[in-house]
Protein backbone atom coordinates (compact mmCIF):
# COMPACT_ATOMS: atom_id res chain seq x y z
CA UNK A 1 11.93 -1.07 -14.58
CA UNK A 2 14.18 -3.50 -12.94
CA UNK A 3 17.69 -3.06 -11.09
CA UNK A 4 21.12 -3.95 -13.28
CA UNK A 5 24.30 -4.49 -12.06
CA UNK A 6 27.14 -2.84 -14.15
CA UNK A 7 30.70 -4.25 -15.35
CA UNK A 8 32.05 -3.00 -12.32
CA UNK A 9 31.38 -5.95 -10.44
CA UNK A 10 33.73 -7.61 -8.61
CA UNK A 11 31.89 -10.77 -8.35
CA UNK A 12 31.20 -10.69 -4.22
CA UNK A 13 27.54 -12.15 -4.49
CA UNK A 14 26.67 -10.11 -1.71
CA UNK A 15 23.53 -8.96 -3.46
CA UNK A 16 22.44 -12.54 -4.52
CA UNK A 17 20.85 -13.40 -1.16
CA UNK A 18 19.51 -9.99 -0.80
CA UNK A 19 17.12 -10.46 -3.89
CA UNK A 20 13.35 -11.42 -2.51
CA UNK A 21 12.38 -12.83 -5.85
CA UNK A 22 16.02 -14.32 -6.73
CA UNK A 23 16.13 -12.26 -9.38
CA UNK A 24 19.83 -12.00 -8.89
CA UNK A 25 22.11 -14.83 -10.54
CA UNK A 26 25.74 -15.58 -11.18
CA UNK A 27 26.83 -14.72 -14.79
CA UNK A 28 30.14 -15.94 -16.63
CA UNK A 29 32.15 -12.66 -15.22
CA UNK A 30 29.68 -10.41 -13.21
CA UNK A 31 26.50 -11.17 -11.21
CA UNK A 32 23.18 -10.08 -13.71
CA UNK A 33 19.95 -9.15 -13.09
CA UNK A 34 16.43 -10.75 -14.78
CA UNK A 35 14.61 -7.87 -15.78
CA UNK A 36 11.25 -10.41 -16.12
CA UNK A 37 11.62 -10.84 -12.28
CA UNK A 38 12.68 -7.90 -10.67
CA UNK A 39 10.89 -5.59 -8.81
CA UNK A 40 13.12 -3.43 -7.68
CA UNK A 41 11.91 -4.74 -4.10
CA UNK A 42 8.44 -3.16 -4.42
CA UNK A 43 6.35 -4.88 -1.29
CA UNK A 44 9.58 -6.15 0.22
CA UNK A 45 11.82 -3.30 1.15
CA UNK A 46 11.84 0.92 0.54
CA UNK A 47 14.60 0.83 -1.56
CA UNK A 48 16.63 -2.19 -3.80
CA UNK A 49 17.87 -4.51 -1.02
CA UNK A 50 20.91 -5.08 -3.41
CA UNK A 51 21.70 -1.30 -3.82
CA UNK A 52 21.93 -1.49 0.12
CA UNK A 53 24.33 -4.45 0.52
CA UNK A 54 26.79 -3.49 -2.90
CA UNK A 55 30.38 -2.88 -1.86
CA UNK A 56 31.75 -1.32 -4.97
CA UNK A 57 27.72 0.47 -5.77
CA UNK A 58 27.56 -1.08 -9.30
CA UNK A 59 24.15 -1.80 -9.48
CA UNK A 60 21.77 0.79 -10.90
CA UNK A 61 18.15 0.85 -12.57
């Protein structure tokens, strides 16, 4: 299953850098997630590196 990042996005990019796989790019109004790529951080971290660094906590699986 793979992380996505909700409407409530206010466009920061903190997560972007975050992402091990840069699975994490820029859409037209919010920042979206590729589902093919993500791993939810799996072999890099114990939880979602993005979760951890989201000021407004819109990102969910």
């Amino acid at each position: 299953m793979a992380m996505k990042i909700t409407e409530e996005c206010t466009f920061c990019s903190a997560c972007e850098p975050e992402c091990p796989v840069s699975a994490i790019s820029a859409g037209a109004e919010i920042y979206v997630v590729d589902a093919s790529v993500c791993t939810e951080c799996a072999g890099y971290s114990d939880s979602p590196s993005c979760v951890n660094v989201c000021p407004v906590n819109c990102i969910t699986k």
